[in-house]
C-alpha atoms as a PDB file:
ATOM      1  CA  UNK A   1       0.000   0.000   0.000  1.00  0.00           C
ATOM      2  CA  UNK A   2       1.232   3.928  -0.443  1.00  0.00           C
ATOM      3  CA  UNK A   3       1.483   4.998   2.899  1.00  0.00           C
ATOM      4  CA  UNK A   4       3.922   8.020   4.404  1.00  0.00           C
ATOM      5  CA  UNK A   5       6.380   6.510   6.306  1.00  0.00           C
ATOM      6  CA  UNK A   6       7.420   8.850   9.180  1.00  0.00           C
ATOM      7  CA  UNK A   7      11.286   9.390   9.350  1.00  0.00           C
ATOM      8  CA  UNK A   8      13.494  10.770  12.165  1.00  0.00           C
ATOM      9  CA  UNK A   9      16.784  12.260  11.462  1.00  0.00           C
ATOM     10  CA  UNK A  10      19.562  15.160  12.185  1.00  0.00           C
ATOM     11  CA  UNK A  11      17.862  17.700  10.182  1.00  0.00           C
ATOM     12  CA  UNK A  12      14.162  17.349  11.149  1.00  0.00           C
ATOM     13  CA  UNK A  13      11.471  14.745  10.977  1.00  0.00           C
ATOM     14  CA  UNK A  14       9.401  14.115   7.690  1.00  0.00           C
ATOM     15  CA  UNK A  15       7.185  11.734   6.494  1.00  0.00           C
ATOM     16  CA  UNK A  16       8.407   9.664   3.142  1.00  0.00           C
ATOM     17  CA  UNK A  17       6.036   8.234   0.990  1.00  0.00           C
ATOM     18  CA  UNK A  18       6.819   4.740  -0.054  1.00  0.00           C
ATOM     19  CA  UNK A  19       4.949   1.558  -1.033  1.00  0.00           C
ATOM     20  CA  UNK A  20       5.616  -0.697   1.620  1.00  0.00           C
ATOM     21  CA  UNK A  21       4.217  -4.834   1.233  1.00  0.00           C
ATOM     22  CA  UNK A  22       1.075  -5.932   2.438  1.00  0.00           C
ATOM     23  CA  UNK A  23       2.518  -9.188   3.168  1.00  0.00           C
ATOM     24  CA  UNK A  24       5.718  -8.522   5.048  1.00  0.00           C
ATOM     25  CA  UNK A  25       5.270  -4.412   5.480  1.00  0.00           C
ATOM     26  CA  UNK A  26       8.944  -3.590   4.770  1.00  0.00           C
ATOM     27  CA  UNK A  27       9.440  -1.229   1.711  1.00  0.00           C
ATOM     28  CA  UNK A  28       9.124  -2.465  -1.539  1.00  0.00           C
ATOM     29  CA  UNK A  29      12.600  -1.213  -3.505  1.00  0.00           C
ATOM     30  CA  UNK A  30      12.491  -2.740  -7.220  1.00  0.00           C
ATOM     31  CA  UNK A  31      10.394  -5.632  -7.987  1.00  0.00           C
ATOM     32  CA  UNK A  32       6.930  -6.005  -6.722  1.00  0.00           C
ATOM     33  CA  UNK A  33       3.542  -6.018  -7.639  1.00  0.00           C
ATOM     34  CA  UNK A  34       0.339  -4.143  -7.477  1.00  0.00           C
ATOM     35  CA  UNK A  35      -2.226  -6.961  -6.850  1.00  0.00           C
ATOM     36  CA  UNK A  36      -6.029  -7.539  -6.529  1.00  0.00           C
ATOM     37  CA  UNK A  37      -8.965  -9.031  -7.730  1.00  0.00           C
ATOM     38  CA  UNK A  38     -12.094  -8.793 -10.030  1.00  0.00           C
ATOM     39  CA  UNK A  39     -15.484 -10.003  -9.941  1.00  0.00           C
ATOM     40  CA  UNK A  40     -16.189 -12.618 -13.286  1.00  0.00           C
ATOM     41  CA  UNK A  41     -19.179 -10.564 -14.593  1.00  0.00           C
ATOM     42  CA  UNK A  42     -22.150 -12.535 -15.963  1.00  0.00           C
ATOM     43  CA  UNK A  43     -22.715 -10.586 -19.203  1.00  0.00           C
ATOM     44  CA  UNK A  44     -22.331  -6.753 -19.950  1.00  0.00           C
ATOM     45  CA  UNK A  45     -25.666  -5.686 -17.399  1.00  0.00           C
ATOM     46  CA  UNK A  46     -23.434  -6.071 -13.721  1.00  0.00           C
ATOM     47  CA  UNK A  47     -21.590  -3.606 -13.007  1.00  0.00           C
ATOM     48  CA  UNK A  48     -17.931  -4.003 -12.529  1.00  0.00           C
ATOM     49  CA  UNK A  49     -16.184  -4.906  -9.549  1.00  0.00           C
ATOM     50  CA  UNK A  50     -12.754  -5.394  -7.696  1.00  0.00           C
ATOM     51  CA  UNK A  51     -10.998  -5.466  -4.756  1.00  0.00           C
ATOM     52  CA  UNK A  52      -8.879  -2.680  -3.378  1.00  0.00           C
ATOM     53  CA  UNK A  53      -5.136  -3.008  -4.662  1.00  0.00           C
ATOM     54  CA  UNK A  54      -2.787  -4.282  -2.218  1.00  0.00           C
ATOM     55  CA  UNK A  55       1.185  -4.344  -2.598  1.00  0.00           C
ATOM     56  CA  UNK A  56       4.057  -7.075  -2.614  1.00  0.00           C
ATOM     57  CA  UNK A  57       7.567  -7.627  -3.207  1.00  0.00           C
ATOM     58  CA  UNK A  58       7.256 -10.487  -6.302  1.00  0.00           C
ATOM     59  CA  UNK A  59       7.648 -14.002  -5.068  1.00  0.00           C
ATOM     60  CA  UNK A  60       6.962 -14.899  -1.297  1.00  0.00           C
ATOM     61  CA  UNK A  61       5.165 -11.997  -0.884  1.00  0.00           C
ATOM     62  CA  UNK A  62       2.603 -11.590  -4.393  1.00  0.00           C
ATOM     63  CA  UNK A  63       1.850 -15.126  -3.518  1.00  0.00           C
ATOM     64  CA  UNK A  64       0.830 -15.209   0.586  1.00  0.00           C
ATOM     65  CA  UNK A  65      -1.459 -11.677  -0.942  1.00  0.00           C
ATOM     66  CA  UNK A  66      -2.769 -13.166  -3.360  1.00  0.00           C
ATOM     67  CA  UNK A  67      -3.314 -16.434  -1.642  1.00  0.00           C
ATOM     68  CA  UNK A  68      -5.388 -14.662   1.178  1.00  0.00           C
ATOM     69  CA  UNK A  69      -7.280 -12.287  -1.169  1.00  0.00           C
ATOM     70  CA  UNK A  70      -8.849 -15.657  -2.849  1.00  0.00           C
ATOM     71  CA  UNK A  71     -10.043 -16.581   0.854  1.00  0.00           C
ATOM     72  CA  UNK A  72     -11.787 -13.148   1.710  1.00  0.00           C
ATOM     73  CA  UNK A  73     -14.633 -13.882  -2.181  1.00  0.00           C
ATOM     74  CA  UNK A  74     -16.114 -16.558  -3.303  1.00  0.00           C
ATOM     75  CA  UNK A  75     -15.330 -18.654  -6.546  1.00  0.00           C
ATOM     76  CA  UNK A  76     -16.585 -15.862  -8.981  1.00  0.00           C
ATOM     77  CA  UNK A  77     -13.405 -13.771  -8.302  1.00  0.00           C
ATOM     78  CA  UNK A  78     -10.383 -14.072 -10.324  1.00  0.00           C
ATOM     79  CA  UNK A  79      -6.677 -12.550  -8.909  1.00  0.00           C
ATOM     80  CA  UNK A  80      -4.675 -10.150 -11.146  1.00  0.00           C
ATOM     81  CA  UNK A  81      -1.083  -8.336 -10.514  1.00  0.00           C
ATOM     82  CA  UNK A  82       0.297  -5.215 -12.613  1.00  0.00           C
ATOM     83  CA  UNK A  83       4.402  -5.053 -12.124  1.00  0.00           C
ATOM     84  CA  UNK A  84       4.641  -1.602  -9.772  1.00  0.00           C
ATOM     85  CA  UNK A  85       6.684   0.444 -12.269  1.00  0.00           C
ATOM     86  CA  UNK A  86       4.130  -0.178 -15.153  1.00  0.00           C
ATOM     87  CA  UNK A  87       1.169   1.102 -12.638  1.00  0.00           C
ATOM     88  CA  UNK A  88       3.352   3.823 -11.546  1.00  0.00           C
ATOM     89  CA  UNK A  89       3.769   4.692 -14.993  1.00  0.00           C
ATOM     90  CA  UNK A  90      -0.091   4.431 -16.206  1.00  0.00           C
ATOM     91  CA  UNK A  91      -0.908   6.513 -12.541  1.00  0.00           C
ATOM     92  CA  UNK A  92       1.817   9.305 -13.711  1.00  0.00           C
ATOM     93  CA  UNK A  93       0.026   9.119 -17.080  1.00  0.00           C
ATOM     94  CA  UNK A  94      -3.562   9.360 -16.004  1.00  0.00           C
ATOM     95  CA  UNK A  95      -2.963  12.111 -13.181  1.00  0.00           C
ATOM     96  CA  UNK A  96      -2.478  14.606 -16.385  1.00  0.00           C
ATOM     97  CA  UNK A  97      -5.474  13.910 -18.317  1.00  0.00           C
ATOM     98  CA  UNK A  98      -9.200  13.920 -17.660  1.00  0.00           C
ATOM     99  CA  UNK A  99     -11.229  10.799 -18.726  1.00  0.00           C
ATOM    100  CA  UNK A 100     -14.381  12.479 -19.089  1.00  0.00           C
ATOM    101  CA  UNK A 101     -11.976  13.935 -22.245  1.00  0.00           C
ATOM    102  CA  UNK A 102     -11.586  11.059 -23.735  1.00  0.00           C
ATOM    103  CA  UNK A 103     -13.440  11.077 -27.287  1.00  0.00           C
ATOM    104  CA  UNK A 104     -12.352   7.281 -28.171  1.00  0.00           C
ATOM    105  CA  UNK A 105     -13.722   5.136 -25.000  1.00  0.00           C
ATOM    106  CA  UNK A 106     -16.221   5.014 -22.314  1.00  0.00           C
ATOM    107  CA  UNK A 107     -15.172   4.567 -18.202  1.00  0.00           C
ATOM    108  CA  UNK A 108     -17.484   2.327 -16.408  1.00  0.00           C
ATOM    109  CA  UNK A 109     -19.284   2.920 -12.879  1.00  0.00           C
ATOM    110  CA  UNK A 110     -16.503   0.515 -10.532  1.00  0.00           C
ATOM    111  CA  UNK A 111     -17.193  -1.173  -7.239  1.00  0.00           C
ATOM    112  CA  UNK A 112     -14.999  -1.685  -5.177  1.00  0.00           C
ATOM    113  CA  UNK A 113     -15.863  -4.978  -2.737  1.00  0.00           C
ATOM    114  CA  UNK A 114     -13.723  -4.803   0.411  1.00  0.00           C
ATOM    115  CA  UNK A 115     -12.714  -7.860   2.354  1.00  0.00           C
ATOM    116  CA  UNK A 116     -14.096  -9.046   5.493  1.00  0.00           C
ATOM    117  CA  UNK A 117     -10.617  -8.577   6.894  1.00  0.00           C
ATOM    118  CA  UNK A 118      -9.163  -5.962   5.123  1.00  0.00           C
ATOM    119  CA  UNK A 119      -5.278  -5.798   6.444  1.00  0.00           C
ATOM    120  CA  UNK A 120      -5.510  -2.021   5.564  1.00  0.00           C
ATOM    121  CA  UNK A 121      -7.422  -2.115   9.264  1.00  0.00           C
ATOM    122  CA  UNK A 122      -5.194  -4.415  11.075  1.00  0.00           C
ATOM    123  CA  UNK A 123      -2.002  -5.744   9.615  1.00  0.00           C
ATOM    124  CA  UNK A 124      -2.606  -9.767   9.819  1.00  0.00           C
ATOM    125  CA  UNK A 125       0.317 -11.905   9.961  1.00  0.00           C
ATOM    126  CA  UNK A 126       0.489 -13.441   6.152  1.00  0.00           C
ATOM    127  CA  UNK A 127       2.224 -16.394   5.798  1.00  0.00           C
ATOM    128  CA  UNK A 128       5.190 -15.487   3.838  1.00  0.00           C
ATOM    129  CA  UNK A 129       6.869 -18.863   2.780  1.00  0.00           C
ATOM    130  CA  UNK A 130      10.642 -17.664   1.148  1.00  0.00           C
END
């Protein structure tokens, strides 16, 4: 998750955003993953939903997330991970332009379906298998 991670030092105390893992909450440097979850739809009439996006080092990490994502919904949900620098990239890109400006496509009404136990509340202890 993006969180501000506070930071004491000589000069003064700040807070430094980072994207620290959901599975082992240490900062993810390099490789990792953005990773949730979307709802199979049943034809074009649902409306579209997911889960929030979670964070993970790739490997251990992407794996005990993912793993425990797929107990919190029922068969009907299917998991999904985006590499951190490509989302990063696409956020940069879409924090300049307005999509009700976009000529070419139309952006759908999104649920978003929170766990039961969302570890955005209270950090659970994943198991993290290395």
């Amino acid at each position: 998750m993006i969180e501000f991670v506070p930071r004491q030092g000589p000069d003064s105390a700040i807070n430094c955003p980072a994207i620290v893992c959901d599975a082992c909450r240490k900062q993810i440097n390099g490789r990792g993953n953005i990773v949730w979850a979307i709802k199979v739809r049943d034809g074009n009439q649902e409306t579209p939903e997911q889960t929030p996006l979670y964070a993970a080092h790739k490997g251990a990490c992407d794996r005990a997330v993912e793993a425990w994502l797929m107990t919190q919904y029922d068969d009907q949900w299917v998991p999904l991970w985006e590499e951190i620098g490509v989302f990063l990239k696409q956020l940069a890109h879409n924090t300049g332009r307005d999509f009700s400006e976009d000529t070419e496509g139309e952006y759908q009404r999104l649920i978003v379906r929170h766990p039961a136990s969302d570890p955005h509340a209270e950090i659970p202890d994943l198991p993290v298998t290395r």
